[in-house]
C-alpha atoms as a PDB file:
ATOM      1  CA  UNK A   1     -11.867  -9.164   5.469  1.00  0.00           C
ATOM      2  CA  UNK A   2     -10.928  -9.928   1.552  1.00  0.00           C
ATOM      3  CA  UNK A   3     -14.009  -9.712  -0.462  1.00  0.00           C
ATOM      4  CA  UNK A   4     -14.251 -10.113  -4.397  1.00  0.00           C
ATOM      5  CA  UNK A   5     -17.146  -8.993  -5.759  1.00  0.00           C
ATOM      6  CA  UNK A   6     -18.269  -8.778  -9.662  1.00  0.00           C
ATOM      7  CA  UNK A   7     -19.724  -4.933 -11.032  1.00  0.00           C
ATOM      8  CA  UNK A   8     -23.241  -6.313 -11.035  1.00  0.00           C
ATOM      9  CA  UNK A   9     -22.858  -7.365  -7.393  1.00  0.00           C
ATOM     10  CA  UNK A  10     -21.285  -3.966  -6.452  1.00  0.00           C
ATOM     11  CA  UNK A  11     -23.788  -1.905  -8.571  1.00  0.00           C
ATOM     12  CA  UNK A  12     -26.828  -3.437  -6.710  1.00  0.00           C
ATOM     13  CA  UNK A  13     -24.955  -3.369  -3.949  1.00  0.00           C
ATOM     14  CA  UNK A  14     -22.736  -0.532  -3.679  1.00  0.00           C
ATOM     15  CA  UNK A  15     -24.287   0.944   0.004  1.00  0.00           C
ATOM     16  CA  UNK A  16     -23.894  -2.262   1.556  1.00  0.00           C
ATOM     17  CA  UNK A  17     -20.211  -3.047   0.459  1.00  0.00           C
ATOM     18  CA  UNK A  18     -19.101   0.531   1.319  1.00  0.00           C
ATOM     19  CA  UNK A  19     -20.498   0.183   5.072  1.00  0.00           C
ATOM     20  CA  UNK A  20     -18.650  -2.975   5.133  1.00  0.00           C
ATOM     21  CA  UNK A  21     -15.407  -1.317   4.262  1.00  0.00           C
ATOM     22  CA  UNK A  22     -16.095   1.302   6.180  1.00  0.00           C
ATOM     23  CA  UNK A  23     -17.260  -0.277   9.509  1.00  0.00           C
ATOM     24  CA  UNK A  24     -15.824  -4.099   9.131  1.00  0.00           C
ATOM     25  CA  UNK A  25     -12.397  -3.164   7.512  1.00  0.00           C
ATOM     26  CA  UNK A  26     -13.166  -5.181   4.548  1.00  0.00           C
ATOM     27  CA  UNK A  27     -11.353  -5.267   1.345  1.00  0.00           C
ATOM     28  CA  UNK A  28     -13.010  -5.431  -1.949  1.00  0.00           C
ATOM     29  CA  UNK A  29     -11.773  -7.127  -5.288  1.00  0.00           C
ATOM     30  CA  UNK A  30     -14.156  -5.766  -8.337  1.00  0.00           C
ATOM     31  CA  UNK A  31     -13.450  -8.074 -11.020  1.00  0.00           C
ATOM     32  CA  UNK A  32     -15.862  -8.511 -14.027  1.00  0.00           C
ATOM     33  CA  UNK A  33     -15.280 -12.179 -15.988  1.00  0.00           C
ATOM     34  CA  UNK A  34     -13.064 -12.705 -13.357  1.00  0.00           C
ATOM     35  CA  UNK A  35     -10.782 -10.756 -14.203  1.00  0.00           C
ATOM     36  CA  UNK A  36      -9.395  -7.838 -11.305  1.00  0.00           C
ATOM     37  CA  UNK A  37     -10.621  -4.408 -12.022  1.00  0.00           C
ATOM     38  CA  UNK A  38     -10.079  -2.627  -8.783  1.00  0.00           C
ATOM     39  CA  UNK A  39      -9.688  -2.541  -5.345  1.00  0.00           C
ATOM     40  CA  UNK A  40     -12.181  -0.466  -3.067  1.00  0.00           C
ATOM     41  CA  UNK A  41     -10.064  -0.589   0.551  1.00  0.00           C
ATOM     42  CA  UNK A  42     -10.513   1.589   3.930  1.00  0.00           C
ATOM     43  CA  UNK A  43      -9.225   5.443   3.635  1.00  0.00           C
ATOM     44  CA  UNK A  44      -6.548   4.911   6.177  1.00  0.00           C
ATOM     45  CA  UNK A  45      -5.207   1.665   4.392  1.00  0.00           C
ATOM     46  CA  UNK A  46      -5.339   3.819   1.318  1.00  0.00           C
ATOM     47  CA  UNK A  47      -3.600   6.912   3.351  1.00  0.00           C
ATOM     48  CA  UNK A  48      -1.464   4.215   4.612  1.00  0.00           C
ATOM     49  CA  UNK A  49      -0.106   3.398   0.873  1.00  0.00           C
ATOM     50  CA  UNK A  50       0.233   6.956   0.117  1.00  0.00           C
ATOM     51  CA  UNK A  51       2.727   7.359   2.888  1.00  0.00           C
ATOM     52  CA  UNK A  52       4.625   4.056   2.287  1.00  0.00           C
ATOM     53  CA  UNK A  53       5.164   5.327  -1.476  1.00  0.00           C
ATOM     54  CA  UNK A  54       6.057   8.976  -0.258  1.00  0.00           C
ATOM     55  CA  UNK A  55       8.539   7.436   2.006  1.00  0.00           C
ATOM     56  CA  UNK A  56       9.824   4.655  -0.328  1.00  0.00           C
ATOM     57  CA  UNK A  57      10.509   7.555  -2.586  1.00  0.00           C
ATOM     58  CA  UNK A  58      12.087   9.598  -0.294  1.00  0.00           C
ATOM     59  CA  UNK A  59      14.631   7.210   0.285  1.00  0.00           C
ATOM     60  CA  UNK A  60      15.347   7.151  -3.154  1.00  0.00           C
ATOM     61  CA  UNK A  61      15.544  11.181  -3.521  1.00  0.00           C
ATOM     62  CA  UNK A  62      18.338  10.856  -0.263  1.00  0.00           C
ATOM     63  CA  UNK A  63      20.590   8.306  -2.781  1.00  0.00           C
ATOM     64  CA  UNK A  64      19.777  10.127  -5.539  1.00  0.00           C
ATOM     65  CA  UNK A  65      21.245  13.340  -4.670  1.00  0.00           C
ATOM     66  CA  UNK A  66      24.497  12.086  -2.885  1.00  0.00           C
ATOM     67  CA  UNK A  67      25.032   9.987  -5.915  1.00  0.00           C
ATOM     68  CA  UNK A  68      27.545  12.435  -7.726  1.00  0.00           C
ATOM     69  CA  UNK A  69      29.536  12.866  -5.232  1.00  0.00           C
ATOM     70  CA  UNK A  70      29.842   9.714  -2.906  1.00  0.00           C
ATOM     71  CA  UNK A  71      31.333   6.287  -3.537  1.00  0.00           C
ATOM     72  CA  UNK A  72      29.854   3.422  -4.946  1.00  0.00           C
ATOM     73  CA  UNK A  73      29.935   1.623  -1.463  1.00  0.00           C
ATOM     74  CA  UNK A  74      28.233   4.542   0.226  1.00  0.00           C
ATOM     75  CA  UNK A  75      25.621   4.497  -2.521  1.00  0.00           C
ATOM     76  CA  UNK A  76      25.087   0.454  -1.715  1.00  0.00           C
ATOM     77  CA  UNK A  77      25.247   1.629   2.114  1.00  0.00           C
ATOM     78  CA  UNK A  78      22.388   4.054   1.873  1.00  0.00           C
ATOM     79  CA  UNK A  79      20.464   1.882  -0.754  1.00  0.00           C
ATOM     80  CA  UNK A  80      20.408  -0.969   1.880  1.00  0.00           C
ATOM     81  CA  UNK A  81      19.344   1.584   4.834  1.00  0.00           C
ATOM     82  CA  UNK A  82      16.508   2.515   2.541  1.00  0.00           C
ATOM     83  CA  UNK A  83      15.161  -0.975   2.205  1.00  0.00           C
ATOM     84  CA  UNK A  84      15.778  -1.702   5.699  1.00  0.00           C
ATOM     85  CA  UNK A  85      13.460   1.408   6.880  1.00  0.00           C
ATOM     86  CA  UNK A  86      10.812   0.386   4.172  1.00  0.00           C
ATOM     87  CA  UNK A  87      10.831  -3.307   5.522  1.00  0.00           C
ATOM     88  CA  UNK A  88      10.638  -2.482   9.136  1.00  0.00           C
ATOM     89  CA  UNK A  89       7.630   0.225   7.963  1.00  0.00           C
ATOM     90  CA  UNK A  90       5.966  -2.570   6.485  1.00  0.00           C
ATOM     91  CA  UNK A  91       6.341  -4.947   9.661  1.00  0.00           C
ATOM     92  CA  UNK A  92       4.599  -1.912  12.073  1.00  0.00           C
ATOM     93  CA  UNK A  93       2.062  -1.217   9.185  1.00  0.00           C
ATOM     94  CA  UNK A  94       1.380  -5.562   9.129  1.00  0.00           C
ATOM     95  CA  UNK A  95       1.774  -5.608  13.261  1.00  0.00           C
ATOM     96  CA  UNK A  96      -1.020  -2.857  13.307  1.00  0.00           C
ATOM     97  CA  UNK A  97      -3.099  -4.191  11.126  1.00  0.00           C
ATOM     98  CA  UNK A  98      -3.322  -7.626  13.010  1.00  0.00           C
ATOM     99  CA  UNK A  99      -3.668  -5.555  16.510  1.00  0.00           C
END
């Protein structure tokens, strides 16, 4: 569950909040004057986002290095396949998370 929480509420509360996160899932906006801070979220959501990025930028490493030599439809060709795997990654990532 999406939680916001001001920096008082988290430093009196900081134990409590972190079970939640830990055992319930939840997701925490720290915002102080209303404004967004940070975001405290489970490790494997976290782990999640690492790998996402990592793959997000290997797809751009694979363009990147055929660029030179390859046409500029290829290039479009392999941009779109790189979206296309990042989309469908974020649809299992979304379809796992509702599970």
């Amino acid at each position: 569950m999406k939680k916001e929480v001001s920096t008082t509420e988290l430093h009196q509360k900081l134990g409590e909040l972190l079970d939640g996160v830990y055992r319930n899932g939840d997701r925490l906006i720290v915002k102080r004057a209303d404004t967004p801070l940070a975001a405290i979220v489970p490790i494997d959501a976290y782990q999640e986002m690492l790998q996402q990025r990592e793959q997000a930028f290997s797809g751009l490493d694979r363009i990147w290095e055929k660029v030179p030599g390859v046409s500029e439809e290829e290039a479009q060709e392999d941009i779109e396949q790189a979206i296309a795997e990042a989309r469908a990654e974020k649809i299992r990532e979304r379809n796992k998370l509702s599970s």
